[in-house]
PDB file of N, CA and C in Angstrom:
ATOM      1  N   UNK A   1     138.684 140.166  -9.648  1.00  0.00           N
ATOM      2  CA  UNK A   1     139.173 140.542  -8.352  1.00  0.00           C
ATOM      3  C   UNK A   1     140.697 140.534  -8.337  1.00  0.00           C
ATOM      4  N   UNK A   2     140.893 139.672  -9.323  1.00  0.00           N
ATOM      5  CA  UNK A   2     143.113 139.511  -8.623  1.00  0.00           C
ATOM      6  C   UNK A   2     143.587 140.401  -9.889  1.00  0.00           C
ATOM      7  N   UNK A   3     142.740 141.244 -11.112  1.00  0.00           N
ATOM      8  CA  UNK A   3     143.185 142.021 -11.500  1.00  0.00           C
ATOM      9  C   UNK A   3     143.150 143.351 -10.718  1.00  0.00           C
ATOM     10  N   UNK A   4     141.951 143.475 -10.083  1.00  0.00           N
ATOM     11  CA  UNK A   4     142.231 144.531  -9.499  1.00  0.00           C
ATOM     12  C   UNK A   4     143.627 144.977  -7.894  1.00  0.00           C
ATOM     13  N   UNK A   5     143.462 143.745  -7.826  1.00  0.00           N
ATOM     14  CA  UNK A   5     144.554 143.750  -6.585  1.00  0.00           C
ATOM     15  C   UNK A   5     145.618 144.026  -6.875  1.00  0.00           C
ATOM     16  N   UNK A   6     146.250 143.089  -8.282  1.00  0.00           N
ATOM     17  CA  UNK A   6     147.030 143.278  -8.653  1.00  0.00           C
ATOM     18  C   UNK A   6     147.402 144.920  -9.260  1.00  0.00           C
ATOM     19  N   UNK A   7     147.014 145.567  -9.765  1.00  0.00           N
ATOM     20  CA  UNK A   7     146.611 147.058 -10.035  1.00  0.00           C
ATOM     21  C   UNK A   7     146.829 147.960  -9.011  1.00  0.00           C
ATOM     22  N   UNK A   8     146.514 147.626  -8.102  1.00  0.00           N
ATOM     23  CA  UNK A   8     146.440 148.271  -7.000  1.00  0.00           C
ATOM     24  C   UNK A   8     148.013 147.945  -5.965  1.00  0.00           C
ATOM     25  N   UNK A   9     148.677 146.964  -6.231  1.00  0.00           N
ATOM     26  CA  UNK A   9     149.967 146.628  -5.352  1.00  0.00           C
ATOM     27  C   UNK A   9     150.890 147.471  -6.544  1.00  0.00           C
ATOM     28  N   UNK A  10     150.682 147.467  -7.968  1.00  0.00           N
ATOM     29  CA  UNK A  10     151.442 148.090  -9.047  1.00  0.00           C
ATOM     30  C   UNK A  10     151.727 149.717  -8.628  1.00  0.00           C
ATOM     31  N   UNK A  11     150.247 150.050  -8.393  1.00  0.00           N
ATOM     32  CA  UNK A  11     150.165 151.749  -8.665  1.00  0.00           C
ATOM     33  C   UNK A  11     150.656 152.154  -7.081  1.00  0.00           C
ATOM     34  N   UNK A  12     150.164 151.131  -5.582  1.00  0.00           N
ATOM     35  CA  UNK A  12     151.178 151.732  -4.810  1.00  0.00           C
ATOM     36  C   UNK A  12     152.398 151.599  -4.768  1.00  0.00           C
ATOM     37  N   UNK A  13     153.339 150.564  -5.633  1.00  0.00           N
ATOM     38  CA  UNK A  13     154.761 150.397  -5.944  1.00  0.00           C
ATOM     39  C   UNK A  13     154.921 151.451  -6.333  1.00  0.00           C
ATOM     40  N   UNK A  14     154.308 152.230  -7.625  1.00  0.00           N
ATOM     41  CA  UNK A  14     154.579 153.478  -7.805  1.00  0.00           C
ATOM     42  C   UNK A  14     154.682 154.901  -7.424  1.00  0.00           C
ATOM     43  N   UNK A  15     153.960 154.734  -6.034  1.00  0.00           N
ATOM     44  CA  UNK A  15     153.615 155.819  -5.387  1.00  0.00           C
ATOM     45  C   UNK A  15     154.829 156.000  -4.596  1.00  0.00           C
ATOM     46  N   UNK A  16     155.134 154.440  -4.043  1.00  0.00           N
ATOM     47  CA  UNK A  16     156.456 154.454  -3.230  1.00  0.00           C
ATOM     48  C   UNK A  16     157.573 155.110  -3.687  1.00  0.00           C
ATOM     49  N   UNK A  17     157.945 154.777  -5.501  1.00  0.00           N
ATOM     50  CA  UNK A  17     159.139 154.689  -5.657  1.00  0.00           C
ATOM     51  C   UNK A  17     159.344 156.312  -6.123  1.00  0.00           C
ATOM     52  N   UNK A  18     157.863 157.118  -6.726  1.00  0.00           N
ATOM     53  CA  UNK A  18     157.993 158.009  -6.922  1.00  0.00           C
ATOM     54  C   UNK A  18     157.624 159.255  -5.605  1.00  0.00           C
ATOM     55  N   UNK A  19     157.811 158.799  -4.552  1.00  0.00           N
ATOM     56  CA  UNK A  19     157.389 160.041  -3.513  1.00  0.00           C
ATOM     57  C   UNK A  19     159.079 160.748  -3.146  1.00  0.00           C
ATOM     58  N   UNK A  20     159.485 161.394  -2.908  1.00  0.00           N
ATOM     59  CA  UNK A  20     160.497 162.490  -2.598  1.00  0.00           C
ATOM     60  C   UNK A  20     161.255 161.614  -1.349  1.00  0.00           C
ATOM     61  N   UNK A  21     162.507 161.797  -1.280  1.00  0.00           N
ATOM     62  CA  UNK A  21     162.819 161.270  -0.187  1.00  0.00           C
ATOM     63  C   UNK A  21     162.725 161.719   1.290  1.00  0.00           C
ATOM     64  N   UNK A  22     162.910 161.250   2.296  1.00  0.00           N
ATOM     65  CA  UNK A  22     162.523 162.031   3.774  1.00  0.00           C
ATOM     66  C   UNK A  22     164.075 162.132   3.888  1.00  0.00           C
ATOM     67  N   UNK A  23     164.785 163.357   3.756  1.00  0.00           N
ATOM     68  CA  UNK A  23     165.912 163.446   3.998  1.00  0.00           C
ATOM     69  C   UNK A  23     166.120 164.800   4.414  1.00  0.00           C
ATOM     70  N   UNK A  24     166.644 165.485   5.710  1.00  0.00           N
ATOM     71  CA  UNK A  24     166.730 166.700   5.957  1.00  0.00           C
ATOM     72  C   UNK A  24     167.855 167.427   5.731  1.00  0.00           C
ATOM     73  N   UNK A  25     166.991 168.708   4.989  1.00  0.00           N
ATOM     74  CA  UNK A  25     167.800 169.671   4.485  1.00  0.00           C
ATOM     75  C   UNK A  25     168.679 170.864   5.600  1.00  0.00           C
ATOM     76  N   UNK A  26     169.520 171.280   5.229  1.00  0.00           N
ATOM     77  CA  UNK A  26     169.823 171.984   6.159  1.00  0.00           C
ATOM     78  C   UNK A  26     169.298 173.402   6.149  1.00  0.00           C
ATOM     79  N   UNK A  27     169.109 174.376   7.331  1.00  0.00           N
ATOM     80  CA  UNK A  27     168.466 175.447   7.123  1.00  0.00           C
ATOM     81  C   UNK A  27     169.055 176.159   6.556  1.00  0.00           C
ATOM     82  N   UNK A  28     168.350 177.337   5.615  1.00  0.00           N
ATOM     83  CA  UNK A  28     168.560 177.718   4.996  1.00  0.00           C
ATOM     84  C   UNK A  28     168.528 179.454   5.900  1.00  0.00           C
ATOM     85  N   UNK A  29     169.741 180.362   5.946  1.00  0.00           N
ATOM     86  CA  UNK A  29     169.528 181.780   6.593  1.00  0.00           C
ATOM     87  C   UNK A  29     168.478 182.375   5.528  1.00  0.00           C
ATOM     88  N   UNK A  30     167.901 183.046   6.226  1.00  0.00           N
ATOM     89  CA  UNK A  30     167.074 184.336   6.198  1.00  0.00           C
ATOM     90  C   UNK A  30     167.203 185.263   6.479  1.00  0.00           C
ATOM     91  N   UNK A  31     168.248 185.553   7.161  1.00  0.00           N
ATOM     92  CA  UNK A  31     168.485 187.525   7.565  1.00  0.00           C
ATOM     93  C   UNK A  31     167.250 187.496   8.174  1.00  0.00           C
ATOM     94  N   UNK A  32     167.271 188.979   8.589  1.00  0.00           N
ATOM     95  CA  UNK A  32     168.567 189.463   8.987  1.00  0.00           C
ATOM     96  C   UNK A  32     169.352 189.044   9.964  1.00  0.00           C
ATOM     97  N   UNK A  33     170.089 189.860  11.090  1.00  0.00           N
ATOM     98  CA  UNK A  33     170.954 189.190  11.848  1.00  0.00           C
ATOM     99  C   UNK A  33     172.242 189.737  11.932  1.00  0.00           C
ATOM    100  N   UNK A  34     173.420 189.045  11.611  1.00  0.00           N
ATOM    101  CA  UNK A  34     174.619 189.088  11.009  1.00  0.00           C
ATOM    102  C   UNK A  34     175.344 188.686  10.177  1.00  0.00           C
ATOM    103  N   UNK A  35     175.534 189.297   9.060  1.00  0.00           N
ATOM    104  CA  UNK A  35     176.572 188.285   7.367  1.00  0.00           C
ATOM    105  C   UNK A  35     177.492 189.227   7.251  1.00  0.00           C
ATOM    106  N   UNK A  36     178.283 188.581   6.974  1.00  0.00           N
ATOM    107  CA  UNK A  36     179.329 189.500   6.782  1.00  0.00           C
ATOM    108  C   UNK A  36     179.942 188.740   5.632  1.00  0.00           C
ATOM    109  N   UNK A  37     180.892 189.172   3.978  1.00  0.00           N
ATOM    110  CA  UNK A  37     181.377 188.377   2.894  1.00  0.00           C
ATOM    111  C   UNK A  37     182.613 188.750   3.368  1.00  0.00           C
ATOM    112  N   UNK A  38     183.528 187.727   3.753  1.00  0.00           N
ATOM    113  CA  UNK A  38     185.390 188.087   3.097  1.00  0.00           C
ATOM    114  C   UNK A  38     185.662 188.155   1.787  1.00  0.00           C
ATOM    115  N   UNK A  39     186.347 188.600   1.444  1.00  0.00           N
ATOM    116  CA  UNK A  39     186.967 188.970   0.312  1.00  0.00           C
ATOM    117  C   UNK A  39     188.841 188.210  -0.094  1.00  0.00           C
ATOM    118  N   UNK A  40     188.930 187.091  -1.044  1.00  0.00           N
ATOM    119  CA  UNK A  40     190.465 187.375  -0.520  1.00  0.00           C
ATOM    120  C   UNK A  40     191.385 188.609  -1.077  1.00  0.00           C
ATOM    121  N   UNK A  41     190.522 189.535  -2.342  1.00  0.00           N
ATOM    122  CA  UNK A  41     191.458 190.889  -3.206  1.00  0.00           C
ATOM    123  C   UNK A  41     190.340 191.740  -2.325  1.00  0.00           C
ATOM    124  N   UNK A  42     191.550 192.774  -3.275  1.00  0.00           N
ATOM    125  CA  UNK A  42     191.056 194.353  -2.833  1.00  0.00           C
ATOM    126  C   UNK A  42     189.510 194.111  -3.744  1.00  0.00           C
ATOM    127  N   UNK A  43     188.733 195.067  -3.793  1.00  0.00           N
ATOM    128  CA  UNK A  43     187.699 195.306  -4.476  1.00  0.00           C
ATOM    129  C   UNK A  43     186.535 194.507  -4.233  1.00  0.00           C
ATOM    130  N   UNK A  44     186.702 193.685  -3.172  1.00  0.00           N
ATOM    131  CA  UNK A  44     185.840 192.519  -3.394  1.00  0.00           C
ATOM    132  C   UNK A  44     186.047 191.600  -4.370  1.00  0.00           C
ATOM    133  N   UNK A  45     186.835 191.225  -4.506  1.00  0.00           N
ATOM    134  CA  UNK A  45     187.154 190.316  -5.849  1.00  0.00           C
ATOM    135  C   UNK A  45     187.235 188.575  -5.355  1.00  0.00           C
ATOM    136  N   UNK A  46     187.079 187.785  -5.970  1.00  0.00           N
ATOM    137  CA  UNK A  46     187.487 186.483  -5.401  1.00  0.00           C
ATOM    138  C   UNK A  46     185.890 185.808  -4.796  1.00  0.00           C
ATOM    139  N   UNK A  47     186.410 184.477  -4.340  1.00  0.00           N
ATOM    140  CA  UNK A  47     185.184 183.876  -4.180  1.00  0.00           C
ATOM    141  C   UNK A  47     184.977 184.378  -2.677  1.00  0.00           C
ATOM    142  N   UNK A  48     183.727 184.700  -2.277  1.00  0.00           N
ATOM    143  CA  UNK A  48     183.530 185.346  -0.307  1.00  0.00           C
ATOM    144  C   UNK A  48     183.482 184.362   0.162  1.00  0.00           C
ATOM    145  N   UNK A  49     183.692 184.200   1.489  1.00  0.00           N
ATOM    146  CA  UNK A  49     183.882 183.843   2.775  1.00  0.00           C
ATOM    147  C   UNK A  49     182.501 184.339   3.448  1.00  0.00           C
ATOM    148  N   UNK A  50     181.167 183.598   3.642  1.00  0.00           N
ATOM    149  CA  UNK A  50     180.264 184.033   4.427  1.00  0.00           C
ATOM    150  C   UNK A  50     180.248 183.990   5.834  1.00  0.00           C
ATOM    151  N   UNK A  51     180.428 184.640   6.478  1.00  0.00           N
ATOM    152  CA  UNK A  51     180.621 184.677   7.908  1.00  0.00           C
ATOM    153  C   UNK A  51     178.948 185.390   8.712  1.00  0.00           C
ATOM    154  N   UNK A  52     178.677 184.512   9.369  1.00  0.00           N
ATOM    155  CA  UNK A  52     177.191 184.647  10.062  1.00  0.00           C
ATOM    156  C   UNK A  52     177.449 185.103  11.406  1.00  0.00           C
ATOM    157  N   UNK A  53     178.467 184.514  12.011  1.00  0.00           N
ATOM    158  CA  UNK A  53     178.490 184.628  13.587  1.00  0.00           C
ATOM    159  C   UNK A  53     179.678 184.910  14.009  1.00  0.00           C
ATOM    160  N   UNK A  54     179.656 185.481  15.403  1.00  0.00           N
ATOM    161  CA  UNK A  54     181.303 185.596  16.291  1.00  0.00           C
ATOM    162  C   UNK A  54     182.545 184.487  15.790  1.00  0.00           C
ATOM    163  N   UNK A  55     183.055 184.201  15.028  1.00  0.00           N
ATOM    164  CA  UNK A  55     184.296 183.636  14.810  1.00  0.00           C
ATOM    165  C   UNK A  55     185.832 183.653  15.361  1.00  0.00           C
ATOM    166  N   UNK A  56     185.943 183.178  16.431  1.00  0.00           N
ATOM    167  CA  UNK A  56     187.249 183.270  17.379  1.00  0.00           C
ATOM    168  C   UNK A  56     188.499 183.058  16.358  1.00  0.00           C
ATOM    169  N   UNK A  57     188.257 182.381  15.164  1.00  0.00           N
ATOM    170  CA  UNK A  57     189.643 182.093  15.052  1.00  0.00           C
ATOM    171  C   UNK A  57     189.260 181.627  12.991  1.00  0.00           C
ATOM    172  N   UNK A  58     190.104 182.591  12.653  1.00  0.00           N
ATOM    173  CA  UNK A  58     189.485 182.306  11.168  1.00  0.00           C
ATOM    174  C   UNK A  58     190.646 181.277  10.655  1.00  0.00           C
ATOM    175  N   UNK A  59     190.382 180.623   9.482  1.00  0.00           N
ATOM    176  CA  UNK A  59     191.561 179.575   9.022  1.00  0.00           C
ATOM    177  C   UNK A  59     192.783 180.614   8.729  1.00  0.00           C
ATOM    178  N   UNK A  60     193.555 179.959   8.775  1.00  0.00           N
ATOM    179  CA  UNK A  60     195.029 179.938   8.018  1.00  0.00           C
ATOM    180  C   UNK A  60     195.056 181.037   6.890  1.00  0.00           C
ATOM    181  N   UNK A  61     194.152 180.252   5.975  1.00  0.00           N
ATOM    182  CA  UNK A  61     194.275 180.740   4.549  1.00  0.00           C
ATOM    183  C   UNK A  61     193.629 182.423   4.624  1.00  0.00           C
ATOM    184  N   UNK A  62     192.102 182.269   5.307  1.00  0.00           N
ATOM    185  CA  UNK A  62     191.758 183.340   5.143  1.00  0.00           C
ATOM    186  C   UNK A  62     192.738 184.146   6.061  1.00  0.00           C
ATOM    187  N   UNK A  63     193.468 184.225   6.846  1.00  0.00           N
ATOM    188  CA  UNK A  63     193.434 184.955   8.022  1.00  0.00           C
ATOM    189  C   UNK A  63     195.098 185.814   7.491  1.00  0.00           C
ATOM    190  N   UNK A  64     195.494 184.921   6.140  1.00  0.00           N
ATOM    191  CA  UNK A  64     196.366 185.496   5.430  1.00  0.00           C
ATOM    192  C   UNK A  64     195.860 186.205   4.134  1.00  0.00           C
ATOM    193  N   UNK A  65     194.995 185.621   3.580  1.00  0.00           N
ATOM    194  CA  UNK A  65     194.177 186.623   2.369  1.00  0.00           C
ATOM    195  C   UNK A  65     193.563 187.521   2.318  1.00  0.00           C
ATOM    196  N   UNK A  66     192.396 187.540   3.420  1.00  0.00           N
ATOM    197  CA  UNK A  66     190.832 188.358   3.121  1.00  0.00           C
ATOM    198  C   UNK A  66     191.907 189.796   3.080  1.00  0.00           C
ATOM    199  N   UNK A  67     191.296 190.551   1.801  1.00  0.00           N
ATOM    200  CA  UNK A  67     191.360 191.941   1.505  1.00  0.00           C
ATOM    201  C   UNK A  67     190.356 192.768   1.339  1.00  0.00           C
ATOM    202  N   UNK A  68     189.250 192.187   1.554  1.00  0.00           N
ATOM    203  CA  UNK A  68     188.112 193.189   1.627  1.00  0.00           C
ATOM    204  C   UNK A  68     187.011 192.351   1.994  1.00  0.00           C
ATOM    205  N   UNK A  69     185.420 193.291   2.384  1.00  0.00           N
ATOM    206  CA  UNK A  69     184.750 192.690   3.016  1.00  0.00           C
ATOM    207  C   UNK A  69     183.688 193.331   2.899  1.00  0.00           C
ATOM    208  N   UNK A  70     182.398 193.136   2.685  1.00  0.00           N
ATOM    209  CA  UNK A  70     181.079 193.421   2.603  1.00  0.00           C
ATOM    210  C   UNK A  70     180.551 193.529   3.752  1.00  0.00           C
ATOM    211  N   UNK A  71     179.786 194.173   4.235  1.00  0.00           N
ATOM    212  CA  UNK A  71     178.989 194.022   5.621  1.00  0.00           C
ATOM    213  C   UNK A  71     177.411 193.950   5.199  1.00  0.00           C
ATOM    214  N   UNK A  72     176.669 193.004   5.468  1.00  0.00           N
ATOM    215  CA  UNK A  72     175.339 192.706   4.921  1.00  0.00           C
ATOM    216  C   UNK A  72     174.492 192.700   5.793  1.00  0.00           C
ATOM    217  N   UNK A  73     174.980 192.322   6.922  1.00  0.00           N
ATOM    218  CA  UNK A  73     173.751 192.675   8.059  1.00  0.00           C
ATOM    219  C   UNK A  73     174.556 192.367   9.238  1.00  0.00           C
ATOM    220  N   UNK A  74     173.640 193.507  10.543  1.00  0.00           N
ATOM    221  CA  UNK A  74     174.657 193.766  11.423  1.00  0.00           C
ATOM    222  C   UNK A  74     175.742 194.554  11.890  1.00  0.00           C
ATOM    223  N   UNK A  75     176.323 194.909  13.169  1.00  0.00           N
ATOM    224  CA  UNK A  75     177.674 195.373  13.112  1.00  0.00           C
ATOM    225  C   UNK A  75     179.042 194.723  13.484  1.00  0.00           C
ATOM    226  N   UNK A  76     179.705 194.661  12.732  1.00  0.00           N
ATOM    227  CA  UNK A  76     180.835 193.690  13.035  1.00  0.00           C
ATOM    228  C   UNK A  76     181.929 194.205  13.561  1.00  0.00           C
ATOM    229  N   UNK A  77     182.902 193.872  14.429  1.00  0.00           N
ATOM    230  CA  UNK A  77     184.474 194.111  14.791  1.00  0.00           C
ATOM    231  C   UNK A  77     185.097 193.132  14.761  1.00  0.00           C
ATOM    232  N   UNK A  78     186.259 194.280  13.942  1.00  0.00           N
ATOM    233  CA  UNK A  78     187.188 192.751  13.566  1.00  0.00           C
ATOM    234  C   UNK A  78     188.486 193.231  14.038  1.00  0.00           C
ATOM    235  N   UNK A  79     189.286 192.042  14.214  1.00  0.00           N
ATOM    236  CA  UNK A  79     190.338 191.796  15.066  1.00  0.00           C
ATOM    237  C   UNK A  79     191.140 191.358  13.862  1.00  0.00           C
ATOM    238  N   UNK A  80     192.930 191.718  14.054  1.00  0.00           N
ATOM    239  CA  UNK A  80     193.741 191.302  13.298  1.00  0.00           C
ATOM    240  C   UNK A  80     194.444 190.049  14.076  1.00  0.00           C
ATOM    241  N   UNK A  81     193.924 189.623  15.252  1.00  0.00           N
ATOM    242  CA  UNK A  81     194.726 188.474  15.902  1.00  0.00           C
ATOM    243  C   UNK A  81     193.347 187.567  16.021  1.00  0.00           C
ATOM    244  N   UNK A  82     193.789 185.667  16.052  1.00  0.00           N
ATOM    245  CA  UNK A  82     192.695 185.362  16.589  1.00  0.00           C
ATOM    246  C   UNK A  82     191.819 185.587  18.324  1.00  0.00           C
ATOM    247  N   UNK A  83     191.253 184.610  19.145  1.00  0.00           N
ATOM    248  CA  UNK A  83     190.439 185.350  20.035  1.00  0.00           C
ATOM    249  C   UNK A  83     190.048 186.917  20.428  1.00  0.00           C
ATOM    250  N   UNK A  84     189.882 187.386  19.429  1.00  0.00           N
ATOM    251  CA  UNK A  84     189.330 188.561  19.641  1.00  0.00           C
ATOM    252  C   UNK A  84     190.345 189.466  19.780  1.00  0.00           C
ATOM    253  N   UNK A  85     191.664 189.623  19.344  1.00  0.00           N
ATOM    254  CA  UNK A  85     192.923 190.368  20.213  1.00  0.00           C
ATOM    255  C   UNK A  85     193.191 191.076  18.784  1.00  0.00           C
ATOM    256  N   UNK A  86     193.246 192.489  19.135  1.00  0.00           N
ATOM    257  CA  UNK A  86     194.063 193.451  17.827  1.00  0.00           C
ATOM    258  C   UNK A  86     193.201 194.178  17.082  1.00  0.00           C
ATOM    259  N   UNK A  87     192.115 194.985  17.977  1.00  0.00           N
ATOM    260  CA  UNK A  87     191.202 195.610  17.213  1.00  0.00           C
ATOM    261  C   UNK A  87     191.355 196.422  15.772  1.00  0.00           C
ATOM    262  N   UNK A  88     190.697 196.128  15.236  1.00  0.00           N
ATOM    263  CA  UNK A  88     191.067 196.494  14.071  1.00  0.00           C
ATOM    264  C   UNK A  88     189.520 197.637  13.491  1.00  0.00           C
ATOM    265  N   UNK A  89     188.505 197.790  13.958  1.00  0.00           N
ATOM    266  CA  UNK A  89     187.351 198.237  13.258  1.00  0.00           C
ATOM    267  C   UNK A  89     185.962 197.598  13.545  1.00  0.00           C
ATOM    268  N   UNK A  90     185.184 198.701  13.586  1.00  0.00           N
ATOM    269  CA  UNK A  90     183.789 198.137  13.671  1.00  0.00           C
ATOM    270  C   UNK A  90     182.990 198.792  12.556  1.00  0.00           C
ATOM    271  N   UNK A  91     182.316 198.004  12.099  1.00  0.00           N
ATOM    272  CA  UNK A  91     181.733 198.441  10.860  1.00  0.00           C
ATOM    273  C   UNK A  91     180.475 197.987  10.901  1.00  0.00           C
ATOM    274  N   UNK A  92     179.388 198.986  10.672  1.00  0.00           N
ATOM    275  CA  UNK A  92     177.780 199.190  10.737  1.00  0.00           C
ATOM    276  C   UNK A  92     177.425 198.444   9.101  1.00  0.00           C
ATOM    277  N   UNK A  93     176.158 198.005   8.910  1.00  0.00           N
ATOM    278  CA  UNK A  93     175.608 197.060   7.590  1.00  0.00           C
ATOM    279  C   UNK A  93     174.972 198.348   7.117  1.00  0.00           C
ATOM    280  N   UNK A  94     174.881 198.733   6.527  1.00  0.00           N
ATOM    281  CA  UNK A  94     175.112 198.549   4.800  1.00  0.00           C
ATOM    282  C   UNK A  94     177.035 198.825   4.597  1.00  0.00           C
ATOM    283  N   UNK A  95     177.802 198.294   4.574  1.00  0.00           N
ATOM    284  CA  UNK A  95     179.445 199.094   4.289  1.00  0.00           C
ATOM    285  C   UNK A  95     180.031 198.134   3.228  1.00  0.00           C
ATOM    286  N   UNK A  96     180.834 198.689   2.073  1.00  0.00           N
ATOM    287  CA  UNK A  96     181.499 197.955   1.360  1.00  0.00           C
ATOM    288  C   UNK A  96     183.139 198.347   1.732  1.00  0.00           C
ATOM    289  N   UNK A  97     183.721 197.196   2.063  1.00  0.00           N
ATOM    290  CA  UNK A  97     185.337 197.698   2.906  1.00  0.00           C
ATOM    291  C   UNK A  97     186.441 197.049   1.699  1.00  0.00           C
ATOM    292  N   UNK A  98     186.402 197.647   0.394  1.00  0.00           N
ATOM    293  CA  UNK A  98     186.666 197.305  -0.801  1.00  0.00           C
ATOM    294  C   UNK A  98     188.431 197.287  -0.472  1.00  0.00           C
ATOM    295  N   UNK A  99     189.056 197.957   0.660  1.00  0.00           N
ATOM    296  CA  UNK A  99     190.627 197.685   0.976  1.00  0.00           C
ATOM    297  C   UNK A  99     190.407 197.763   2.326  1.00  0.00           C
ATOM    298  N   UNK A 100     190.849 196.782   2.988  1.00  0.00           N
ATOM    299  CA  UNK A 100     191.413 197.186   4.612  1.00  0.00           C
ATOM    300  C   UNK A 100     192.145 198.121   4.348  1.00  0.00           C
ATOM    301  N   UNK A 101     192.127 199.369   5.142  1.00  0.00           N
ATOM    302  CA  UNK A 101     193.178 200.715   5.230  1.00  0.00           C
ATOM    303  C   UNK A 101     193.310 200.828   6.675  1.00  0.00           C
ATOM    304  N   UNK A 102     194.283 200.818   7.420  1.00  0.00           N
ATOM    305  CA  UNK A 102     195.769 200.236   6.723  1.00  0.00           C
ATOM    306  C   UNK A 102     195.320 198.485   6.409  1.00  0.00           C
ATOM    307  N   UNK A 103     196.161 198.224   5.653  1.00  0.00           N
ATOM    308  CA  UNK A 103     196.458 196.987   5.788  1.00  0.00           C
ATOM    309  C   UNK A 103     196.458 196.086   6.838  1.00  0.00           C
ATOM    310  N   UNK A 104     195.655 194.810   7.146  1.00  0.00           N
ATOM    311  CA  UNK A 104     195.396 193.931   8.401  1.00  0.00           C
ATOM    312  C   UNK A 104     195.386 193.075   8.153  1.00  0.00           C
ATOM    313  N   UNK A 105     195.666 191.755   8.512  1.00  0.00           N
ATOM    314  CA  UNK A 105     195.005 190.469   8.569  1.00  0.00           C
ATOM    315  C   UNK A 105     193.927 190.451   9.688  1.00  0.00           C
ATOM    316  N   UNK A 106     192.957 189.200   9.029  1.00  0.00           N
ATOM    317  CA  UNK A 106     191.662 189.399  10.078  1.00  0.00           C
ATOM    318  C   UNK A 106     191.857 188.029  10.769  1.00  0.00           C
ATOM    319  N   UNK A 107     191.916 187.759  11.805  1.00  0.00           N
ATOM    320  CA  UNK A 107     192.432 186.870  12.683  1.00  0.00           C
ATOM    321  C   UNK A 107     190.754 186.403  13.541  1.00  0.00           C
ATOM    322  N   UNK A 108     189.975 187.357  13.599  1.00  0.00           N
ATOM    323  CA  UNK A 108     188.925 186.891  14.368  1.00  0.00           C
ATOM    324  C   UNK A 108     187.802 188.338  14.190  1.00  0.00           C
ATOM    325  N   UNK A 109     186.214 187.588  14.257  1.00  0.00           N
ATOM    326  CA  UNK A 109     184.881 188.846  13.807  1.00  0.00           C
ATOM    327  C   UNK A 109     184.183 188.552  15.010  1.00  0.00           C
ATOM    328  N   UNK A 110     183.361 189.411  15.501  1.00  0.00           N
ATOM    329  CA  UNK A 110     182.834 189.386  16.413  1.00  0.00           C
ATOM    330  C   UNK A 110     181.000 190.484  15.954  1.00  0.00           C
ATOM    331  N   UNK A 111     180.259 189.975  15.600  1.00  0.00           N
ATOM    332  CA  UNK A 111     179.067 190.548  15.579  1.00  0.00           C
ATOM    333  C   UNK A 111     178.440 191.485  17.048  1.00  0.00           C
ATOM    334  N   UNK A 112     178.919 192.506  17.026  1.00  0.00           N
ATOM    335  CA  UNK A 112     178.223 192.792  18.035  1.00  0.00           C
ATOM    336  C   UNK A 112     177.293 193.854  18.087  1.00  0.00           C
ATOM    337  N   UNK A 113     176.650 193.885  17.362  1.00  0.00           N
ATOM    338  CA  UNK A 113     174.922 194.291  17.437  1.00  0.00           C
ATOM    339  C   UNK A 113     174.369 193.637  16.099  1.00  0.00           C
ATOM    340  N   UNK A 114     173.207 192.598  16.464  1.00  0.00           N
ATOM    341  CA  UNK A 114     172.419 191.911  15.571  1.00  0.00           C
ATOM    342  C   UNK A 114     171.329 192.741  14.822  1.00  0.00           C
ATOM    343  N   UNK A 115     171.556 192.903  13.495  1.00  0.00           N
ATOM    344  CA  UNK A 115     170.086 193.381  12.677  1.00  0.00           C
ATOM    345  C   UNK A 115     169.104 193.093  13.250  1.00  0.00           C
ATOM    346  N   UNK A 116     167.973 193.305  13.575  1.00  0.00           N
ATOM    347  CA  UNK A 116     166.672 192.753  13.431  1.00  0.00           C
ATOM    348  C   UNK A 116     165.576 192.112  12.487  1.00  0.00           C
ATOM    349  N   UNK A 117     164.534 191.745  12.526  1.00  0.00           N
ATOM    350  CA  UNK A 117     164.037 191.259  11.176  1.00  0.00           C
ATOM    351  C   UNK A 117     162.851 192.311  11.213  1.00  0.00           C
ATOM    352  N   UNK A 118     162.932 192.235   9.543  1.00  0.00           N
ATOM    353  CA  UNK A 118     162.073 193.551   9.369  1.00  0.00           C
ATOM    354  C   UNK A 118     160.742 193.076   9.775  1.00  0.00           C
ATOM    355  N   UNK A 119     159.924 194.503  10.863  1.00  0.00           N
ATOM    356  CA  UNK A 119     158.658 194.368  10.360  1.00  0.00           C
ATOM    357  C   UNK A 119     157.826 193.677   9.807  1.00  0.00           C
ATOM    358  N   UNK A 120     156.587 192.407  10.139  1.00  0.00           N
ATOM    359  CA  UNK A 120     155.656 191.611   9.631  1.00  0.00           C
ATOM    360  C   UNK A 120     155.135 192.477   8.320  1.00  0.00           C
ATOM    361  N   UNK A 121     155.055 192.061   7.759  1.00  0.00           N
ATOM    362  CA  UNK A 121     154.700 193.074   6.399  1.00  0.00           C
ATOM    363  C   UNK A 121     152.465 192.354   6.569  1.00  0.00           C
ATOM    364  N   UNK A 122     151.320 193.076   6.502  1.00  0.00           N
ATOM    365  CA  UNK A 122     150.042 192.646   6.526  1.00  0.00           C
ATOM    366  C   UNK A 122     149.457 192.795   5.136  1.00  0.00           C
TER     367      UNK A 122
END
């Protein structure tokens, strides 16, 4: 009997130490919606800047770098000032904007028409 008990406090020690932790992940996007990549070179070059939503006021850094920009889902307008001031373009998803022409800084994005999600597929 106290082998088996013992056996049994062992293998649920093990169950404990090997179960996954309860720790929450953060969500993960799914599209569609709105994404938009910054760019800090022309061509798309450089590490992107994922931008999901209306952004009033982009950092410093980007708001002096981004040179180009992907549009992945959604339509975006972008502003060369922050709060929304200095229109600069609206651009429909699928677009690759491989140079701002003219030349802009992007100061603030504004999504304004959301992708939808495709169709339940049966």
């Amino acid at each position: 009997m106290r082998f088996r008990i013992g056996t049994s406090c062992i293998v649920a020690l093990g169950l404990v130490v090997s179960a996954p932790a309860c720790t929450p992940t953060a969500p993960q996007y799914t599209g569609p919606g709105c994404l938009l990549y910054l760019y800090p070179l022309p061509g798309l070059a450089g590490n992107p800047l994922p931008v999901r939503g209306d952004t009033s006021d982009i950092t410093a850094t980007w708001h002096e770098t981004a040179a180009s920009a992907k549009v992945i889902y959604g339509t975006w307008r972008l502003f060369s000032e922050p709060t929304f001031v200095g229109f600069a373009g609206d651009y429909k998803a699928p677009i690759d904007l491989v140079q701002f022409r003219p030349p802009f800084k992007v100061g603030s994005l504004k999504c304004i028409h959301v992708e939808p999600p495709p169709p339940p597929s049966y």
